[in-house]
N, C-alpha and C. Protein backbone atom coordinates (compact mmCIF):
# COMPACT_ATOMS: atom_id res chain seq x y z
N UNK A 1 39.07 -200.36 147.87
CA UNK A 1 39.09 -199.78 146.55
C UNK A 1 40.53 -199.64 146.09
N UNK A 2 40.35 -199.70 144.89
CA UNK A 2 42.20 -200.13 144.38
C UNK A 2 41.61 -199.28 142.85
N UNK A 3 42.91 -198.72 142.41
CA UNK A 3 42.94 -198.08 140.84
C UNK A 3 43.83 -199.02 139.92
N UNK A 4 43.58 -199.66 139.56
CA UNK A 4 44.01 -200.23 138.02
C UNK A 4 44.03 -199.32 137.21
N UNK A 5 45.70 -199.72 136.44
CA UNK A 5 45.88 -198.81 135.28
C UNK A 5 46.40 -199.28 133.70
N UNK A 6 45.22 -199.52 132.87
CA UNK A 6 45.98 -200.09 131.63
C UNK A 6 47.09 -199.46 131.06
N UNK A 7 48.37 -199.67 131.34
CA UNK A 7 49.29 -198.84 131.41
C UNK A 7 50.37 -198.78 130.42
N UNK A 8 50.16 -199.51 129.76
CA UNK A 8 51.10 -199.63 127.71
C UNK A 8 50.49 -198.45 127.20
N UNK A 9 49.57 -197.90 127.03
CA UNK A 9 49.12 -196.49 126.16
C UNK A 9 48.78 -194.84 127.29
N UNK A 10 49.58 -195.25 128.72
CA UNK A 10 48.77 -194.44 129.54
C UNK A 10 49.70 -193.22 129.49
N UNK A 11 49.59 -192.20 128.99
CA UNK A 11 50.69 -191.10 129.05
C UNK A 11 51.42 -191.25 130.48
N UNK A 12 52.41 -190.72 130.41
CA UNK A 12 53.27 -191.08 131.82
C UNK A 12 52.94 -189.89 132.38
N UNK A 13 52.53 -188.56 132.49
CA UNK A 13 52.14 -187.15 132.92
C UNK A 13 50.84 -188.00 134.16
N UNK A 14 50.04 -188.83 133.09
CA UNK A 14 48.97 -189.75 134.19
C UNK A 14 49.31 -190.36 135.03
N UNK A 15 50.76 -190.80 134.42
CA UNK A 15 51.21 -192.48 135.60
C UNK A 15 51.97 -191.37 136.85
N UNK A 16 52.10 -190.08 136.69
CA UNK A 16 53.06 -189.12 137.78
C UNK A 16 52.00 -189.19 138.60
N UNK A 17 50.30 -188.27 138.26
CA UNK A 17 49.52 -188.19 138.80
C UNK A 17 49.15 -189.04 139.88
N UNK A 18 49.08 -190.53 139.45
CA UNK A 18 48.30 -191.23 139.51
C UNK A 18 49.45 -191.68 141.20
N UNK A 19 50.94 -191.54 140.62
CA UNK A 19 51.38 -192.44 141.91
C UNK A 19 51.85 -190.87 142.91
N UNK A 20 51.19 -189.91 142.16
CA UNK A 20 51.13 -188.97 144.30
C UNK A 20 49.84 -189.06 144.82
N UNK A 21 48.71 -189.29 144.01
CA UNK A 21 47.24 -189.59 144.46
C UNK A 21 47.77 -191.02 145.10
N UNK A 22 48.51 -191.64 144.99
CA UNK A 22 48.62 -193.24 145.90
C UNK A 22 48.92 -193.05 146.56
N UNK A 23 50.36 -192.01 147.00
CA UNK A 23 50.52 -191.69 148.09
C UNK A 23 49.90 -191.14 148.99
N UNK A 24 48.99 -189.99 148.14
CA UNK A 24 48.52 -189.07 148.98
C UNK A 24 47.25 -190.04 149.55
N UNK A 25 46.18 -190.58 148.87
CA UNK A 25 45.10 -191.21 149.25
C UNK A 25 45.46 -192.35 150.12
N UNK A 26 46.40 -192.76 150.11
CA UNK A 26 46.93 -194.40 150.61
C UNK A 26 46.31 -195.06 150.12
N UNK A 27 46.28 -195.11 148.53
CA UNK A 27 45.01 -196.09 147.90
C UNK A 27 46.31 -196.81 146.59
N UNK A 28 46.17 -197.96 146.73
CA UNK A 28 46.76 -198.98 146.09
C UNK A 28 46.57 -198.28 144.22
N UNK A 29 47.37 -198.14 143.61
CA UNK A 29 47.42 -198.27 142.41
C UNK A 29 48.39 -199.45 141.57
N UNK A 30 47.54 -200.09 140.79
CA UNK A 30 48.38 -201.25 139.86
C UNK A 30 48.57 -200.70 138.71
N UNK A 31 49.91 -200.80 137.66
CA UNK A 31 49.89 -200.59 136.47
C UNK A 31 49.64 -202.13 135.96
N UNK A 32 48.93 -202.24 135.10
CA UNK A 32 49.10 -203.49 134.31
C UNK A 32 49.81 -203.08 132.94
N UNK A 33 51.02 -203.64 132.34
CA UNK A 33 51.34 -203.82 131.03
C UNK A 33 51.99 -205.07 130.41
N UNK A 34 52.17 -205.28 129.28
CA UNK A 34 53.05 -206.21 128.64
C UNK A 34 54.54 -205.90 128.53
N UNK A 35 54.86 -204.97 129.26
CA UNK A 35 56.29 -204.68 129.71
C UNK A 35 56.88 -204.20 130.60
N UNK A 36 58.07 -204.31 130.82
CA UNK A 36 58.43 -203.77 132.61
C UNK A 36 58.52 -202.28 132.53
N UNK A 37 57.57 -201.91 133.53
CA UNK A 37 57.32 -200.27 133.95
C UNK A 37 58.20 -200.27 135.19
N UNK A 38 58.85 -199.22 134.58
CA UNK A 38 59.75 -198.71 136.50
C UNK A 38 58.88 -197.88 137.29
N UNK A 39 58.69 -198.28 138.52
CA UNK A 39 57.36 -197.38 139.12
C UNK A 39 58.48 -196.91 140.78
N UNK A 40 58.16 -195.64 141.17
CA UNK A 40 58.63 -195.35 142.23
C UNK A 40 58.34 -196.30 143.68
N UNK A 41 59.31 -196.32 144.29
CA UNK A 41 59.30 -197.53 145.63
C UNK A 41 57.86 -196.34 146.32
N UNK A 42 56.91 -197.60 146.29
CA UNK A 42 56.03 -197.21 147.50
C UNK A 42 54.96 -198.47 147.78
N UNK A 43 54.55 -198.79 148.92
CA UNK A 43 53.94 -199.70 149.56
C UNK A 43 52.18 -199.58 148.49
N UNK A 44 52.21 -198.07 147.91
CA UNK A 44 50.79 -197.96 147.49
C UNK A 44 51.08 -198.22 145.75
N UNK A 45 52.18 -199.07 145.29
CA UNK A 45 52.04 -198.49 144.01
C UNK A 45 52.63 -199.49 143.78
N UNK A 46 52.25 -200.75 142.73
CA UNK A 46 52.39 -201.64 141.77
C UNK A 46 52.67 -202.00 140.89
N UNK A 47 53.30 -202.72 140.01
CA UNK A 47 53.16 -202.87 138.32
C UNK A 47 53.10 -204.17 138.00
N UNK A 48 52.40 -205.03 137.52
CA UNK A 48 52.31 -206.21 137.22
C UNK A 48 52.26 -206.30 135.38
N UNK A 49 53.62 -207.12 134.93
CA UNK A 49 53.82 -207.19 133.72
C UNK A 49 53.04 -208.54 133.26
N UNK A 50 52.37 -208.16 132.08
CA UNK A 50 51.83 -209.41 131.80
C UNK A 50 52.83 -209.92 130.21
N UNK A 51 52.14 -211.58 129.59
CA UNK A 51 52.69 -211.56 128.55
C UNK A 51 52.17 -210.85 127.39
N UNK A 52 53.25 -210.95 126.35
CA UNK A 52 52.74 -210.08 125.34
C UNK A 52 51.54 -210.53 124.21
N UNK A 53 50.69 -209.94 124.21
CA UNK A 53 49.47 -211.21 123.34
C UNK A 53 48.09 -209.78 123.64
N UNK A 54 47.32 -210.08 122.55
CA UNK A 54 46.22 -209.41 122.16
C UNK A 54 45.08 -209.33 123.10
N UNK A 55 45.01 -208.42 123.59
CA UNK A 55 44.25 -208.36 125.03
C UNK A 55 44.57 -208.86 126.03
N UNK A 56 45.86 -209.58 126.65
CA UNK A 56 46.53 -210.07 127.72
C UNK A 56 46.04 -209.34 128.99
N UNK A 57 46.81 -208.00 128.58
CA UNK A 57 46.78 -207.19 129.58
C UNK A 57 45.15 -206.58 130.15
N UNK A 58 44.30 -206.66 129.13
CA UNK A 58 42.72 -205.75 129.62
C UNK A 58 42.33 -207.02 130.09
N UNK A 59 42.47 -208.51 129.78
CA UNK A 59 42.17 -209.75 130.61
C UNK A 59 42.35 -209.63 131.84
N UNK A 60 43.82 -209.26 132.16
CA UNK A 60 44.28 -209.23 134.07
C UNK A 60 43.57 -208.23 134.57
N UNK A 61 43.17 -206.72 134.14
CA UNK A 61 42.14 -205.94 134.67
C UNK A 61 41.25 -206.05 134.90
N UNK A 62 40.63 -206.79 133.91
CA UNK A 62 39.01 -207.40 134.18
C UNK A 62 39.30 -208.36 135.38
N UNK A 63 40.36 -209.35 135.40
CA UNK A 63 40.33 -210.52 136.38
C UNK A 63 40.28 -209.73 137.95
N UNK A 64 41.43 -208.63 137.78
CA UNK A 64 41.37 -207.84 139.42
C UNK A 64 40.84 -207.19 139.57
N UNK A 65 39.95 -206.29 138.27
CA UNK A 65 38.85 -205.42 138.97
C UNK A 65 37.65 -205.97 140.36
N UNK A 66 37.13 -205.22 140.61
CA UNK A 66 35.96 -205.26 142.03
C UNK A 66 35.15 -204.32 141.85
N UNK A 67 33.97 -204.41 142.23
CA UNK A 67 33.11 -203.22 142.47
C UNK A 67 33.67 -202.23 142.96
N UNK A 68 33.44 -201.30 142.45
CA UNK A 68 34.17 -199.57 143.50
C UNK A 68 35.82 -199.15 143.04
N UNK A 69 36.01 -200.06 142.17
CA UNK A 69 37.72 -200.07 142.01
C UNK A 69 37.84 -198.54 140.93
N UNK A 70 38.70 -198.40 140.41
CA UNK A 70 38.98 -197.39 139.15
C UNK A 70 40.11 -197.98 138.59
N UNK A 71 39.24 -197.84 136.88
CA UNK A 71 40.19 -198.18 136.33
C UNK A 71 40.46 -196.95 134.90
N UNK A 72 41.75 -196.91 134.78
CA UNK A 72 41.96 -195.86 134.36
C UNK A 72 42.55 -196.21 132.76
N UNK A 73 41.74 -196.14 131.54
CA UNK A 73 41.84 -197.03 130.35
C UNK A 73 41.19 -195.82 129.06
N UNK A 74 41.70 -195.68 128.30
CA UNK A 74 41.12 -195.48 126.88
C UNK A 74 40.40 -196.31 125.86
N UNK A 75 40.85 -197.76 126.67
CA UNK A 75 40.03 -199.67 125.66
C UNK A 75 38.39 -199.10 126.01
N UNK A 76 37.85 -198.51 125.01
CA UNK A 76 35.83 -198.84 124.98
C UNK A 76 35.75 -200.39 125.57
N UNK A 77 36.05 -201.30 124.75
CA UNK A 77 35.99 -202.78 125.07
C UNK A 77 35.84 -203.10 127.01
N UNK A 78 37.37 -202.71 127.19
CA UNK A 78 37.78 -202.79 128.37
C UNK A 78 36.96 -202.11 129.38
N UNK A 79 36.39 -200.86 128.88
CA UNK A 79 35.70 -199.92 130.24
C UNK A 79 34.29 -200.80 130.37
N UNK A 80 33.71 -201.36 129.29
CA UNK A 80 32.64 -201.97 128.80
C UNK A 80 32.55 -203.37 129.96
N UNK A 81 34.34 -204.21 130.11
CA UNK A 81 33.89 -205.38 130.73
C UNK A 81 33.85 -205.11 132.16
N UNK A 82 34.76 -203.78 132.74
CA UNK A 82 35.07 -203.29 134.27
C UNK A 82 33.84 -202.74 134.71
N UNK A 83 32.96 -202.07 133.76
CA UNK A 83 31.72 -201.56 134.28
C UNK A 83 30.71 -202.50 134.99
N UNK A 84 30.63 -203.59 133.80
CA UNK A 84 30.11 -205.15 134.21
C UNK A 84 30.21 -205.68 135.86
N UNK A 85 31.28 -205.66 136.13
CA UNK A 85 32.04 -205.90 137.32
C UNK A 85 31.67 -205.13 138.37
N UNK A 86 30.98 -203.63 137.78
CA UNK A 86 30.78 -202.66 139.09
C UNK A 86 31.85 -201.29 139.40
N UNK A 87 33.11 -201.76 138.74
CA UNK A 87 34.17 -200.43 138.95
C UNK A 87 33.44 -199.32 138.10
N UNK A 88 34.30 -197.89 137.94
CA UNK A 88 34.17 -196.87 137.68
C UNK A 88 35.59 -197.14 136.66
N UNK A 89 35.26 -196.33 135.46
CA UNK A 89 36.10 -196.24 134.58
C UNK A 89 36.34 -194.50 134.12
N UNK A 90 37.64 -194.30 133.90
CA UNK A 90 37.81 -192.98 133.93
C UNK A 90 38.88 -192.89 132.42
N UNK A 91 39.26 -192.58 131.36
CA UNK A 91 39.92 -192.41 130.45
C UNK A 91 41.40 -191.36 131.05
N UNK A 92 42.67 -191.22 130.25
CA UNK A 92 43.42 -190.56 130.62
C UNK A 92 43.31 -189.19 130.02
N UNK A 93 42.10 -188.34 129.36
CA UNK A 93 41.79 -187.54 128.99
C UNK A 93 40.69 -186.72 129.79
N UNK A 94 40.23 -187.62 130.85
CA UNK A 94 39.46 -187.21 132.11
C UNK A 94 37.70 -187.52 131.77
N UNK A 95 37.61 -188.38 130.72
CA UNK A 95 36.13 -188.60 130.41
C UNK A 95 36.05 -189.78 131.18
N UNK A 96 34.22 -189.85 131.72
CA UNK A 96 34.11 -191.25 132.40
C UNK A 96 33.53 -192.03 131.55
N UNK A 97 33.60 -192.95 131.54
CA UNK A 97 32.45 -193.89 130.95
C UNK A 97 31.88 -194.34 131.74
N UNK A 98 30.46 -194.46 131.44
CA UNK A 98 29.17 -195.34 132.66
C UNK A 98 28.50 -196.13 132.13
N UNK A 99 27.86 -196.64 132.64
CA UNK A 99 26.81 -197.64 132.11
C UNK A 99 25.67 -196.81 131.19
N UNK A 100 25.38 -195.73 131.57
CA UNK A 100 24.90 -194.58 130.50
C UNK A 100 24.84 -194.39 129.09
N UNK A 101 26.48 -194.42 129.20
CA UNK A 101 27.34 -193.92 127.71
C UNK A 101 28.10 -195.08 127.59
N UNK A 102 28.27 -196.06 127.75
CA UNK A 102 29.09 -196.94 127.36
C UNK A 102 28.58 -197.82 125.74
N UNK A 103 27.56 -197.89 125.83
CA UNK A 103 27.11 -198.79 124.63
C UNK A 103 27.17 -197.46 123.26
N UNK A 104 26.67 -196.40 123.67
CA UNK A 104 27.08 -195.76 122.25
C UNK A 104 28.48 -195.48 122.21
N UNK A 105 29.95 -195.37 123.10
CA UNK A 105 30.84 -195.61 122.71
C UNK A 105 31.33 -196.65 121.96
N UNK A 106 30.78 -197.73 122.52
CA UNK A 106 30.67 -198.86 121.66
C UNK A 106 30.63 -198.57 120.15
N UNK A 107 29.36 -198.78 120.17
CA UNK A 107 28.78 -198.50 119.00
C UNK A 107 29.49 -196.85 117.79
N UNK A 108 29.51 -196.25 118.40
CA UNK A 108 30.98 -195.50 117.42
C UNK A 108 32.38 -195.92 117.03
N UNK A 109 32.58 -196.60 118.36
CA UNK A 109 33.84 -197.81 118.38
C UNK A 109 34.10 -198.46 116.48
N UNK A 110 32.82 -199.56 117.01
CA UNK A 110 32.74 -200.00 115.86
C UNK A 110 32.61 -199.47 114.58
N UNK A 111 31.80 -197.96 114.19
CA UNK A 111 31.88 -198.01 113.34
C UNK A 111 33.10 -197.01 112.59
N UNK A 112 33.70 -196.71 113.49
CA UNK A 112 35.50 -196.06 113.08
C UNK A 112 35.47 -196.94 112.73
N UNK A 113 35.36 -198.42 113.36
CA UNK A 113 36.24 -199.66 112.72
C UNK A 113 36.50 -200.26 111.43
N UNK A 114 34.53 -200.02 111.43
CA UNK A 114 34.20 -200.25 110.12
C UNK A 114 35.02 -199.71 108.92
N UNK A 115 35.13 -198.21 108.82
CA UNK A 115 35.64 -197.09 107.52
C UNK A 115 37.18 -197.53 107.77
N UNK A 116 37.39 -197.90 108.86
CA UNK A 116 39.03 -197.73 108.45
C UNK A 116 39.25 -199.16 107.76
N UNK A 117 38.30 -200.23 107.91
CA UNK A 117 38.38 -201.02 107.60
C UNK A 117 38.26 -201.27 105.85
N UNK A 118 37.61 -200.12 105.97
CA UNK A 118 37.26 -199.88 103.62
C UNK A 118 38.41 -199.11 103.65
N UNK A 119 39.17 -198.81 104.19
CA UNK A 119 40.26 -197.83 103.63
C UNK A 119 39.94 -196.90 103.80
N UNK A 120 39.18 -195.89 104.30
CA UNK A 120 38.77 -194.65 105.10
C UNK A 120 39.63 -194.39 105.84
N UNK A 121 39.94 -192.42 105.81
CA UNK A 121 41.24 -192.32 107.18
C UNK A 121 40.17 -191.69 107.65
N UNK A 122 40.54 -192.16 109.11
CA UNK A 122 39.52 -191.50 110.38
C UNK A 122 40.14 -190.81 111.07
N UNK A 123 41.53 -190.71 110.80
CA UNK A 123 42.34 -189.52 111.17
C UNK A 123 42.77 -190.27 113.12
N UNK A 124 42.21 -190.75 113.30
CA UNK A 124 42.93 -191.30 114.95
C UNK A 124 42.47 -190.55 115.97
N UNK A 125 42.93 -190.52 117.14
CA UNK A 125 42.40 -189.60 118.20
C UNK A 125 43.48 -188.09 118.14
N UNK A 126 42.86 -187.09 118.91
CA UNK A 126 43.92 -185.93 119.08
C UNK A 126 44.90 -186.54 119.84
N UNK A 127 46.16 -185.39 119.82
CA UNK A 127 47.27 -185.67 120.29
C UNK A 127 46.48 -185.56 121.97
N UNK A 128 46.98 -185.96 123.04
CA UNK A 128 47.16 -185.46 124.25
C UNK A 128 47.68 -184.15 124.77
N UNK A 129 47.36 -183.64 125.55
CA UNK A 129 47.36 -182.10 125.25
C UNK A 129 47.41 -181.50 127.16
N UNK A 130 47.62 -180.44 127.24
CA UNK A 130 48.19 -180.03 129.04
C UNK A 130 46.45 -179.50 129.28
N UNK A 131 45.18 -179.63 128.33
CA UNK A 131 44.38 -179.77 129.31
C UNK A 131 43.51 -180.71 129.31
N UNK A 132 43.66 -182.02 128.47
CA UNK A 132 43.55 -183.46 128.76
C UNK A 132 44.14 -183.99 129.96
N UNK A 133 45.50 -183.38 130.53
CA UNK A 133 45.85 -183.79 131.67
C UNK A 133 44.90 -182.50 132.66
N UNK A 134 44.64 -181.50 132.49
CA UNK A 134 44.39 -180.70 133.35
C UNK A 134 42.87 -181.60 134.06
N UNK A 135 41.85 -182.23 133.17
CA UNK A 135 40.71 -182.43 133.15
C UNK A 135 40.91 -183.40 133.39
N UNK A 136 41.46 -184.74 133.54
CA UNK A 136 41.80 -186.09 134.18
C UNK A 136 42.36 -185.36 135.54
N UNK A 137 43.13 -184.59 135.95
CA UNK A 137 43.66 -184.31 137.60
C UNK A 137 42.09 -184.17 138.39
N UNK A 138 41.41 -183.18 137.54
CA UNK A 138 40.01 -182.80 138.04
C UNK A 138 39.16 -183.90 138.66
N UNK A 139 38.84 -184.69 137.56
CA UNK A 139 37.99 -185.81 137.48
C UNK A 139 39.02 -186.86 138.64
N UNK A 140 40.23 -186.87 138.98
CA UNK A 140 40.66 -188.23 139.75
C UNK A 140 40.29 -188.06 141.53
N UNK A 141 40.62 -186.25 140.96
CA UNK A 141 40.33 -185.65 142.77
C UNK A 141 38.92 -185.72 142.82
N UNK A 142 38.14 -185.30 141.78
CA UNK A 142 36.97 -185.74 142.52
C UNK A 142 36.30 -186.95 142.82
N UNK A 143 36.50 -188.24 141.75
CA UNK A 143 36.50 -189.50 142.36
C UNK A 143 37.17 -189.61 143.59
N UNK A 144 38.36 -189.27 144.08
CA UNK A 144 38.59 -189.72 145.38
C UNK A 144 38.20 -188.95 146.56
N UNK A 145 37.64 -187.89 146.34
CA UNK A 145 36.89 -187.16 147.38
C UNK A 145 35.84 -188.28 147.55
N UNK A 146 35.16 -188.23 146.57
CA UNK A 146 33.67 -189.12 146.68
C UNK A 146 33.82 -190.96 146.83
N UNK A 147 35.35 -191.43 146.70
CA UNK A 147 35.00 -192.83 147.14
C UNK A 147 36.75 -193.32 147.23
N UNK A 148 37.30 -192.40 148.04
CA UNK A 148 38.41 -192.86 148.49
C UNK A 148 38.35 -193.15 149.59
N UNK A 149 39.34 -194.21 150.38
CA UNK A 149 39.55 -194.76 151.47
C UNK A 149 39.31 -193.58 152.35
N UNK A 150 38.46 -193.10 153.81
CA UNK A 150 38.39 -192.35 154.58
C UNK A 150 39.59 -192.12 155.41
N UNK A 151 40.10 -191.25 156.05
CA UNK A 151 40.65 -190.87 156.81
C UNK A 151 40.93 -191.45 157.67
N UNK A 152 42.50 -191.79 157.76
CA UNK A 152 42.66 -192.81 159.64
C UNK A 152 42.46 -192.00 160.41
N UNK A 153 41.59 -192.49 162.11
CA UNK A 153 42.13 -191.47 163.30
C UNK A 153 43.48 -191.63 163.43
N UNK A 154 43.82 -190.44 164.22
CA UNK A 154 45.05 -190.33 164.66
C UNK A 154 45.24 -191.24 165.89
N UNK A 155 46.70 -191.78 165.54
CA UNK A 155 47.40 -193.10 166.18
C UNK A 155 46.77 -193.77 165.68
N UNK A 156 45.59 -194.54 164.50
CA UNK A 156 45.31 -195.42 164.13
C UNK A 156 45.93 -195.87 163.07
């Protein structure tokens, strides 16, 4: 199991989180973006820059996702194709998306799309906020309680 992170819109408060849970879990985290991310030296923690182009980057996620993986994204689109695949999708605001709720995200998706598209303000999402991060820490520890790499024995 590996965490993918669409990582051009990911607050960096997430990307802190995300690389002491790598350490701490010994579980591989990738940033994917269209630009160079400086990420702290560690054997568990990645960044793969892609080119710059319209969905580039949610392409390489979908390509390395796996069943069981996490991927950590605000793209509806994107959680929509990783679910497909079998991963778990988690937002940086701490909501999951599932196979459940994914199609009426969708489907609201689109129709913001729609009004902003007549010239309607839909006003955007809220700002990010200290308990959007509080409620993503929640939600990551408990995904990795429930499907993080187990415990080495000792000397193993």
């Amino acid at each position: 199991m590996q965490v993918l992170v669409d990582a051009d819109a990911c607050p960096a408060v997430i990307k802190d989180m995300l690389f002491r849970a790598a350490r701490r879990a010994e579980i591989l985290v990738t940033l994917v973006a269209n630009q160079y991310l400086r990420t702290p030296p560690s054997p568990f923690i990645r960044s793969i820059q892609v080119p710059a182009g319209f969905d580039v980057a949610d392409a390489r996620i979908v390509e390395l996702a796996a069943s069981g993986d996490l991927v950590i994204t605000a793209d509806i689109p994107l959680a929509a194709a990783v679910l497909d695949k079998g991963a778990h999708v988690l937002d940086p605001r701490g909501n999951r998306f599932t196979r459940e709720n994914i199609q009426e995200r969708l489907t609201m998706r689109d129709v913001m799309d729609q009004l902003r598209n007549t010239g309607i303000d839909t006003g955007g999402p809220a700002p990010f906020t200290a308990r959007d991060s509080k409620a993503f820490a929640g939600e990551l520890d408990r995904f990795l309680a429930r499907h993080g790499t187990p415990p080495r024995a000792p000397g193993g």
